[in-house]
Every structure is written in C-alpha cells, then in structure tokens.
C-alpha atoms as a PDB file:
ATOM      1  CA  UNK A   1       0.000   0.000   0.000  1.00  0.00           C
ATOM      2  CA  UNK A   2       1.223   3.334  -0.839  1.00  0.00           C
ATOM      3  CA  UNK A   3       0.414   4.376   2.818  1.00  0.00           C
ATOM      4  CA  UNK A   4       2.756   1.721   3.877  1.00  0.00           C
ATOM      5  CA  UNK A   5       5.642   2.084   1.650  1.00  0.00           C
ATOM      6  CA  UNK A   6       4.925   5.956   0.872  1.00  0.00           C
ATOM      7  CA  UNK A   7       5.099   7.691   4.188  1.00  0.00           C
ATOM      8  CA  UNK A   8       3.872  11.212   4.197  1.00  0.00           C
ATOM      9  CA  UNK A   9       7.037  13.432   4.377  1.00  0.00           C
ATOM     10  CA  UNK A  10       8.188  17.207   3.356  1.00  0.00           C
ATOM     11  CA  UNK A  11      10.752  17.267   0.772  1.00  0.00           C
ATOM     12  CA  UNK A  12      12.595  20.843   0.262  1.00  0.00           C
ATOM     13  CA  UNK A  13      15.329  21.871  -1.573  1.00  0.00           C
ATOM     14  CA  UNK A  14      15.799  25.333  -3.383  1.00  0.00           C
ATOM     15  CA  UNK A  15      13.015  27.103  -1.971  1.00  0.00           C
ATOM     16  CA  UNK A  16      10.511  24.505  -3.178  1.00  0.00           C
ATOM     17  CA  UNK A  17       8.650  22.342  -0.651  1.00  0.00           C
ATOM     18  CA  UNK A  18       6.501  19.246  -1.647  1.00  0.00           C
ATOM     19  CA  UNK A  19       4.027  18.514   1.023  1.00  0.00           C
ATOM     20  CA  UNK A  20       1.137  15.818   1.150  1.00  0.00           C
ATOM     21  CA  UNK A  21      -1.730  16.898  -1.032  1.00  0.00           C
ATOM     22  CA  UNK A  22      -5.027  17.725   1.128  1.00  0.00           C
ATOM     23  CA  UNK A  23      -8.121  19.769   1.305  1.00  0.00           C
ATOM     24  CA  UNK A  24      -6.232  22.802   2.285  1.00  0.00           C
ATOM     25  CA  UNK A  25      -4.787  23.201  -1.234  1.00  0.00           C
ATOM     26  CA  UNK A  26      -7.939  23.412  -3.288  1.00  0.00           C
ATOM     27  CA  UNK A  27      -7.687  27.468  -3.746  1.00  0.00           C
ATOM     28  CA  UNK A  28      -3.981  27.151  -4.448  1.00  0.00           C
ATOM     29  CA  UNK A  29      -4.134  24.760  -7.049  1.00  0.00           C
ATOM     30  CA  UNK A  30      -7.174  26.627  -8.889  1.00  0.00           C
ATOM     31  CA  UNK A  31      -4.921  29.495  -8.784  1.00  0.00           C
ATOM     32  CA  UNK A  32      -1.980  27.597  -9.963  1.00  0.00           C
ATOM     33  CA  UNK A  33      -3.994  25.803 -12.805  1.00  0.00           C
ATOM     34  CA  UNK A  34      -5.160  29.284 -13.952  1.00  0.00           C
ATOM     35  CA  UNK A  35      -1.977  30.873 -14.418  1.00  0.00           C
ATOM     36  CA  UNK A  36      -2.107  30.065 -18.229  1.00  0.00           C
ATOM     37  CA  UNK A  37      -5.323  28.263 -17.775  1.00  0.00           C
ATOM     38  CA  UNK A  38      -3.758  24.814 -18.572  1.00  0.00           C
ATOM     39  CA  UNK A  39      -6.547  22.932 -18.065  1.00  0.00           C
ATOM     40  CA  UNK A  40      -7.354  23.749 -21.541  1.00  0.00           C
ATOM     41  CA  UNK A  41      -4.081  21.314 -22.820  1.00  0.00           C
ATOM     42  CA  UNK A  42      -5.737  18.304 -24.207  1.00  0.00           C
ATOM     43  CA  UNK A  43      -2.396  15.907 -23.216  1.00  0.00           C
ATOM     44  CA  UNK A  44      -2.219  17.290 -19.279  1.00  0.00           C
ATOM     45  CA  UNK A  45      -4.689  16.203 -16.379  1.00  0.00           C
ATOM     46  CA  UNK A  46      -4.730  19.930 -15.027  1.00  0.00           C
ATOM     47  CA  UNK A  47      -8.388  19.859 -13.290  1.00  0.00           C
ATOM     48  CA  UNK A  48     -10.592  22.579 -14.631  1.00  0.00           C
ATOM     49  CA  UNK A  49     -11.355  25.123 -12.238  1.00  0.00           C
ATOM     50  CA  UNK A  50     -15.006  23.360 -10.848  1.00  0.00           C
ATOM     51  CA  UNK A  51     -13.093  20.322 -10.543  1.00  0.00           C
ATOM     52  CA  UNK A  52     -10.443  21.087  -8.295  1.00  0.00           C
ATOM     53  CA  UNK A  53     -11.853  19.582  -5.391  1.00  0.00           C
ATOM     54  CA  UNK A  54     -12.504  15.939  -6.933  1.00  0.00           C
ATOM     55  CA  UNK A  55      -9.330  16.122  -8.134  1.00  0.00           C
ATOM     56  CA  UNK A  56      -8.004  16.543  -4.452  1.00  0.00           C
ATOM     57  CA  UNK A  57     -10.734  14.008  -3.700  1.00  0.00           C
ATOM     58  CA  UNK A  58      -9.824  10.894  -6.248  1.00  0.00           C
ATOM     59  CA  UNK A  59      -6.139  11.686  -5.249  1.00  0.00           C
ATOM     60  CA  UNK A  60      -6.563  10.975  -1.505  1.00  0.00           C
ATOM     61  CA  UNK A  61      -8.957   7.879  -2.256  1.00  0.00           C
ATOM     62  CA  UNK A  62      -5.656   6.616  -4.711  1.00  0.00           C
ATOM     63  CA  UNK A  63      -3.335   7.310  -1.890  1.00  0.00           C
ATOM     64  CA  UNK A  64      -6.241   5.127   0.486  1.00  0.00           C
ATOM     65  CA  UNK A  65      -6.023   2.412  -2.118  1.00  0.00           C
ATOM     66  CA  UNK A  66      -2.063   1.956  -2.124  1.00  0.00           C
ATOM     67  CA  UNK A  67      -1.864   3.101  -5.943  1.00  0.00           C
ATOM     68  CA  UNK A  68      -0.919   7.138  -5.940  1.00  0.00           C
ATOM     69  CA  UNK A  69       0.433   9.500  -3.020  1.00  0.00           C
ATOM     70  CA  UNK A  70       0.275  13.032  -4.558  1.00  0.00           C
ATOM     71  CA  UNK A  71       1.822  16.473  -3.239  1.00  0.00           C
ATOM     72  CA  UNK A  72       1.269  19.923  -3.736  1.00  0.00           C
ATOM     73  CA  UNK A  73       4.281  21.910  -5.025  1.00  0.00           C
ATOM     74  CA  UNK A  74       4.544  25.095  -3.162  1.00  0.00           C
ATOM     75  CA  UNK A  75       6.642  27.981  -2.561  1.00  0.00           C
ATOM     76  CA  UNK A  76       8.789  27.302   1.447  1.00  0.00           C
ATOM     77  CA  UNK A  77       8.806  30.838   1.780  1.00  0.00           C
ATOM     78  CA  UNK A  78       5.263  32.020   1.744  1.00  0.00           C
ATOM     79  CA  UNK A  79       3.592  28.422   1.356  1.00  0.00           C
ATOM     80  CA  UNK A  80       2.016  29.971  -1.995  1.00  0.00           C
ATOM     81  CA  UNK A  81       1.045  26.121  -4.130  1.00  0.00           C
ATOM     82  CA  UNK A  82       2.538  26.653  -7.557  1.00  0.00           C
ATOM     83  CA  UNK A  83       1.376  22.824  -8.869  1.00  0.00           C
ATOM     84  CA  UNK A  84       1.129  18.868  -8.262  1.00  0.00           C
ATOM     85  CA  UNK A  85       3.381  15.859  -8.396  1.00  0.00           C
ATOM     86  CA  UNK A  86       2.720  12.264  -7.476  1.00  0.00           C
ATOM     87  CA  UNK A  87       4.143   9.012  -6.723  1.00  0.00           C
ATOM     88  CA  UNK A  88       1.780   6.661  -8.825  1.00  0.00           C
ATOM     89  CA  UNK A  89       1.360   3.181  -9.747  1.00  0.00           C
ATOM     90  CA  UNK A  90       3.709   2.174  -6.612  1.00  0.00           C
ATOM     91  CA  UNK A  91       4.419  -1.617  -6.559  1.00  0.00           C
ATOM     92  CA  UNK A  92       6.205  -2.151  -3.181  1.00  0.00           C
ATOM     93  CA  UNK A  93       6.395  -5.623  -4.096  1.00  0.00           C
ATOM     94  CA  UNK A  94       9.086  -5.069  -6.446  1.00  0.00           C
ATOM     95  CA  UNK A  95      10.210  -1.776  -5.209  1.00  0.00           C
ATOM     96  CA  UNK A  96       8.937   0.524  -7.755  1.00  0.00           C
ATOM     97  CA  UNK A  97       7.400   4.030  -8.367  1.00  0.00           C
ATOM     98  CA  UNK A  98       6.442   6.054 -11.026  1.00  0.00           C
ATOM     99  CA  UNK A  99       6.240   9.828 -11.128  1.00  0.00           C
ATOM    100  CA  UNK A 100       3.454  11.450 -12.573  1.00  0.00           C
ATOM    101  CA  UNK A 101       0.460  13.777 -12.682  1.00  0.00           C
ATOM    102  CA  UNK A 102       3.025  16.907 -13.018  1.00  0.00           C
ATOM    103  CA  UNK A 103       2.290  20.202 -13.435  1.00  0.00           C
ATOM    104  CA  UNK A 104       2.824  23.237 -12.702  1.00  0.00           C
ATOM    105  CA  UNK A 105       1.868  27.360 -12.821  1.00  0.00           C
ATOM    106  CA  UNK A 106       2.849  28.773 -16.618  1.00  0.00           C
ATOM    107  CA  UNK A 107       5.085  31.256 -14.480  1.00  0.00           C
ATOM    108  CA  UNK A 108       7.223  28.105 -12.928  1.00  0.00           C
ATOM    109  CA  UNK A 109       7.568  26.619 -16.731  1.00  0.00           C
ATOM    110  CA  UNK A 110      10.978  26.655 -17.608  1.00  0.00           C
ATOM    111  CA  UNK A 111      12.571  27.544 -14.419  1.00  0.00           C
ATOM    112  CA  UNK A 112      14.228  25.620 -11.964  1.00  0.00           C
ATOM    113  CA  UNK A 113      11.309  24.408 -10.505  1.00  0.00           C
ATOM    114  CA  UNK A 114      10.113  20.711 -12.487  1.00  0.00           C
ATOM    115  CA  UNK A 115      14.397  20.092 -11.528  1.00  0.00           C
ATOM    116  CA  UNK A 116      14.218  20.979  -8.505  1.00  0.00           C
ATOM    117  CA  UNK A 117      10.982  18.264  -7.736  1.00  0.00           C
ATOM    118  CA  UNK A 118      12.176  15.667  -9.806  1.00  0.00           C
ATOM    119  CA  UNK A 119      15.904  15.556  -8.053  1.00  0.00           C
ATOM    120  CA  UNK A 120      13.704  15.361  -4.714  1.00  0.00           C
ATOM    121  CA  UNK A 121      11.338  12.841  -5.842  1.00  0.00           C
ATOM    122  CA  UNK A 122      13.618  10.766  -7.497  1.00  0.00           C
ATOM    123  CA  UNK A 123      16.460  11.275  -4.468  1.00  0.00           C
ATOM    124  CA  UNK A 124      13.505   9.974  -2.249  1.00  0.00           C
ATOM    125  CA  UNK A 125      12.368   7.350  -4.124  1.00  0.00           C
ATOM    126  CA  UNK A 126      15.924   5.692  -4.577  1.00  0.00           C
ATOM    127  CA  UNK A 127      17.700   6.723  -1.567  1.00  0.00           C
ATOM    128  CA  UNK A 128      15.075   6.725   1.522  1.00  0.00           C
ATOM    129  CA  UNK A 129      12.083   4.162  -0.203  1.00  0.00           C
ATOM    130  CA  UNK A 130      15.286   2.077  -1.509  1.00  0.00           C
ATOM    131  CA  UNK A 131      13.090   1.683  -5.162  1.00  0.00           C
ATOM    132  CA  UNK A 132      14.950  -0.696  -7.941  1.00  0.00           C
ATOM    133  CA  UNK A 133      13.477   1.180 -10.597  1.00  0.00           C
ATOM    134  CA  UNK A 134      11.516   4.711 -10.879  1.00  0.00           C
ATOM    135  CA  UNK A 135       9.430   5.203 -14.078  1.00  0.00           C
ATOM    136  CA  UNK A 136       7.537   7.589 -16.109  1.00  0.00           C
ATOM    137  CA  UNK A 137       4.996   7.590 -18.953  1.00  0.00           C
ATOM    138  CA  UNK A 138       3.480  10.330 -21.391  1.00  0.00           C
ATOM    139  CA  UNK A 139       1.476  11.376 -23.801  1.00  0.00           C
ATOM    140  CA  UNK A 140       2.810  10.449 -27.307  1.00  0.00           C
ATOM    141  CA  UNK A 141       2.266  14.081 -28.640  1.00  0.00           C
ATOM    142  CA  UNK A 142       3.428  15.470 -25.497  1.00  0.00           C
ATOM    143  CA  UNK A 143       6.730  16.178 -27.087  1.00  0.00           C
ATOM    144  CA  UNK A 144       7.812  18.597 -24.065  1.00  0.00           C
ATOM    145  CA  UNK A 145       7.208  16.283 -21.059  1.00  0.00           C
ATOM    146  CA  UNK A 146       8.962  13.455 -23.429  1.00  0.00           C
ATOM    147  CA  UNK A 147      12.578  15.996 -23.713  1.00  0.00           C
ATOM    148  CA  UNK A 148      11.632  16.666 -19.975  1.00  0.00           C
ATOM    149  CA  UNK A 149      11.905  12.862 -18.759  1.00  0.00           C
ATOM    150  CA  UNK A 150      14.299  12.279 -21.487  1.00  0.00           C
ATOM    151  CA  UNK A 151      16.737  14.741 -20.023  1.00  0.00           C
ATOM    152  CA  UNK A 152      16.086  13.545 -16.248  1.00  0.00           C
ATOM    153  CA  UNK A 153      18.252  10.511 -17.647  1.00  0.00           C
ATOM    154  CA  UNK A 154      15.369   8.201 -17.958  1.00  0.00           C
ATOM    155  CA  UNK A 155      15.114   5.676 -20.868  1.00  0.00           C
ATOM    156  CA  UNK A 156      12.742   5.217 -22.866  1.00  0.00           C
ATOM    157  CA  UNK A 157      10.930   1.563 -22.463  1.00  0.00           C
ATOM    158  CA  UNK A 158       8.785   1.903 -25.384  1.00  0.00           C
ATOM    159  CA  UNK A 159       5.158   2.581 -26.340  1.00  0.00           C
ATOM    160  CA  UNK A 160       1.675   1.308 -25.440  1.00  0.00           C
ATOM    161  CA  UNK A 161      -0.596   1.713 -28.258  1.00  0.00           C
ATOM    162  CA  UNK A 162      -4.630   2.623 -27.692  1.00  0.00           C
ATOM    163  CA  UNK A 163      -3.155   2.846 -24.366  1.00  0.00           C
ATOM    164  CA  UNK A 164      -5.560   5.557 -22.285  1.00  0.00           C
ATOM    165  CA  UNK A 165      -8.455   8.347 -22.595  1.00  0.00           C
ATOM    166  CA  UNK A 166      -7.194  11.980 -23.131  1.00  0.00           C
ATOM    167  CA  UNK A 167      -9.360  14.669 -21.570  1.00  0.00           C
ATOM    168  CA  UNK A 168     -11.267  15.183 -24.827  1.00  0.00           C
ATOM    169  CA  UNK A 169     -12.131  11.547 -25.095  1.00  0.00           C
ATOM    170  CA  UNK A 170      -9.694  10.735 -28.169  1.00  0.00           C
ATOM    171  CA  UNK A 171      -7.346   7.409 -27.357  1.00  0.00           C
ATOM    172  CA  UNK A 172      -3.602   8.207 -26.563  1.00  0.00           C
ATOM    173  CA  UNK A 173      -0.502   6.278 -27.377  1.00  0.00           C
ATOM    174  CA  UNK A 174       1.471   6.104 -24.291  1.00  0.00           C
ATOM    175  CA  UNK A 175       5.237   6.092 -23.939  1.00  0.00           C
ATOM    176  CA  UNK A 176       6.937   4.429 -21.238  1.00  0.00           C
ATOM    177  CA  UNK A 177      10.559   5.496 -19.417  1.00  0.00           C
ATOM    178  CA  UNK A 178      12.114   4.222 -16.456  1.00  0.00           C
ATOM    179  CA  UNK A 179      15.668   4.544 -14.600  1.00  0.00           C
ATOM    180  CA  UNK A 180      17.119   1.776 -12.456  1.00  0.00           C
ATOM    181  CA  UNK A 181      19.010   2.124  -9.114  1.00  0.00           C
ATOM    182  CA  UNK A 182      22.414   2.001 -10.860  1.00  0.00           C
ATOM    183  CA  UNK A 183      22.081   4.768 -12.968  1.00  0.00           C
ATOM    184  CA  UNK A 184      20.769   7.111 -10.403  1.00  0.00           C
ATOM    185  CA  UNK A 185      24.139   8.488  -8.961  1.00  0.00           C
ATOM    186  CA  UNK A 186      25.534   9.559 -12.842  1.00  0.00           C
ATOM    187  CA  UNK A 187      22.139  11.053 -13.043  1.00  0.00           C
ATOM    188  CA  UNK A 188      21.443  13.228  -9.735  1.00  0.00           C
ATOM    189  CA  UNK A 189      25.251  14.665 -10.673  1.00  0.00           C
ATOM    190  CA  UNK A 190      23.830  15.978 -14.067  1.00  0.00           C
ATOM    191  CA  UNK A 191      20.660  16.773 -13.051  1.00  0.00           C
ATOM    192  CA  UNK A 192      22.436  18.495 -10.072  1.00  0.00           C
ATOM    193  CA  UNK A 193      24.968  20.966 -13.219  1.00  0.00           C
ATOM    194  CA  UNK A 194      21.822  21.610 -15.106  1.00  0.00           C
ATOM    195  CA  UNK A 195      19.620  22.615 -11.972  1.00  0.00           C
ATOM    196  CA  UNK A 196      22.391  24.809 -11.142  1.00  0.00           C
ATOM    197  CA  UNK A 197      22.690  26.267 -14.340  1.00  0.00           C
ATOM    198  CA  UNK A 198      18.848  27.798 -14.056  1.00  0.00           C
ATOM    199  CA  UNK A 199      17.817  30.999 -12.962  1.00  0.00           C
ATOM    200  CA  UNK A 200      15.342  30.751  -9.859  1.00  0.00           C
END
C-alpha cells in the first residue's frame, strides 16, 4: 500500500517544498492551474477550475487504495502552491514508483522548478524508499514532457498503443521510461549541473 511504503514526508530543496496533497490546497491549485489556464491542454490532467476539489478528492482515495500519493508543489517561503506531483502506480512488491500527474503554474515553466521536484522525488524514491526502478509515462504528442523525462536521464521503455483516454475523449498512445538504481548516482550529478545552471 502506498500508505505503507509511501510515508507522508516534506521534501525541500531550493526554496521549493513538496508537502502531502489535502483539502487545504484546493484554492492554491485553482490558482496555480489558472496561471495560463492549462486545463485547456488536451495531453495534461490539469483539473478545470469546478473540478479542483474531486481532483483533491480521487487523489486521496488513490493514496487510500495503495496506488498514488500526490503532493502539492509550493513555494517554502510564503507556502504559496505553484502545482502537483505524485508518486503513482507504486508496486512495493518489487520496489517501484512512477512519477506522474506533473504540473505546474505557466510562471514556474521553464525555471528551476520541475528540476528541482524531480531531483527530490527521485532522491527519495531511490535513496530513503530504496526503489529498484523509478518510471515515467506520457502522452505520445506530449513532445515537451517526453525531452523533460528524457533529459532527467530516464530511458525510454517503449510505447503502449490505444493505451488511455485523453481529456477530450480521443485514445492516446502512451510512452513508457524508467531509470534503475544504478544509474541514479551519474544522473542526480547531471541533473544536479543543469539545476544549477537555471535561474530561480
């Protein structure tokens, strides 16, 4: 269960604090999901503004059910949410996580930010949870979250065709990534060069 093998915890680094998602942050993540209103992105699962709260809702009933433990992204200085990340399909059986449901605030695009939560998540995942592998999986138009996990150091797996419902009902293709235990240390030292290379 993910309650068993994810155990809630604060992760900080950079002036960005993950924290488990609740209740609390339903006004900060409508606020966050309006800043370029990206609920409007047919390959994301942003919630639309009236659907904030089930969104909080389903995520706390997949963190009940062992399969997803999501946290808001906020700001450690003034708490301010600025998006969503979550451990999902977690198999403790074989020691793995995936990362997933990411996004953030159009103003935290291209900063240090998505780094910043991936080093933590992944540095988590390997080095506290002790996970053999940590995976991802996209869109197969989402071209941007595909260089994203590509440049994390992930590889790709391959693709699941007819795999999954976008938001406007069409079928996606999705493509599969994943990074082993091994090659976790060569990539926290690059991920560590390029996160220090952007501008906060």
């Amino acid at each position: 269960m993910a309650e068993g093998f994810v155990q809630p915890v604060q992760l900080e680094d950079r002036g960005i604090r993950l924290v488990p998602l609740g209740p609390e942050h339903e006004q900060g993540l409508r606020a966050a999901a309006a800043d370029g209103e990206l609920w409007t992105l047919r390959i994301t699962s942003v919630p639309e503004p009236d659907q904030t709260r089930k969104y909080i809702e389903d995520a706390l009933k997949m963190r009940a059910d062992g399969h997803r433990f999501a946290f808001a992204v906020t700001d450690a200085a003034s708490g301010t949410v600025l998006g969503s990340t979550s451990y999902h399909d977690i198999l403790p059986a074989v020691k793995r996580v995936e990362i997933g449901y990411t996004w953030y605030a159009k103003r935290c695009q291209r900063t240090h930010v998505n780094t910043t939560c991936k080093l933590l998540m992944m540095g988590h995942a390997f080095d506290a949870l002790g996970c053999h592998v940590v995976g991802w999986r996209t869109d197969n138009f989402n071209f941007a979250s595909q260089a994203a996990i590509e440049r994390l150091g992930a590889r790709k797996d391959g693709v699941i065709r007819g795999h999954a419902l976008r938001r406007d009902g069409t079928i996606r293709d999705t493509v599969m990534y994943s990074m082993r235990s091994g090659e976790w240390p060569e990539a926290k030292a690059q991920l560590l060069y390029l996160r220090d290379k952007v501008r906060s």
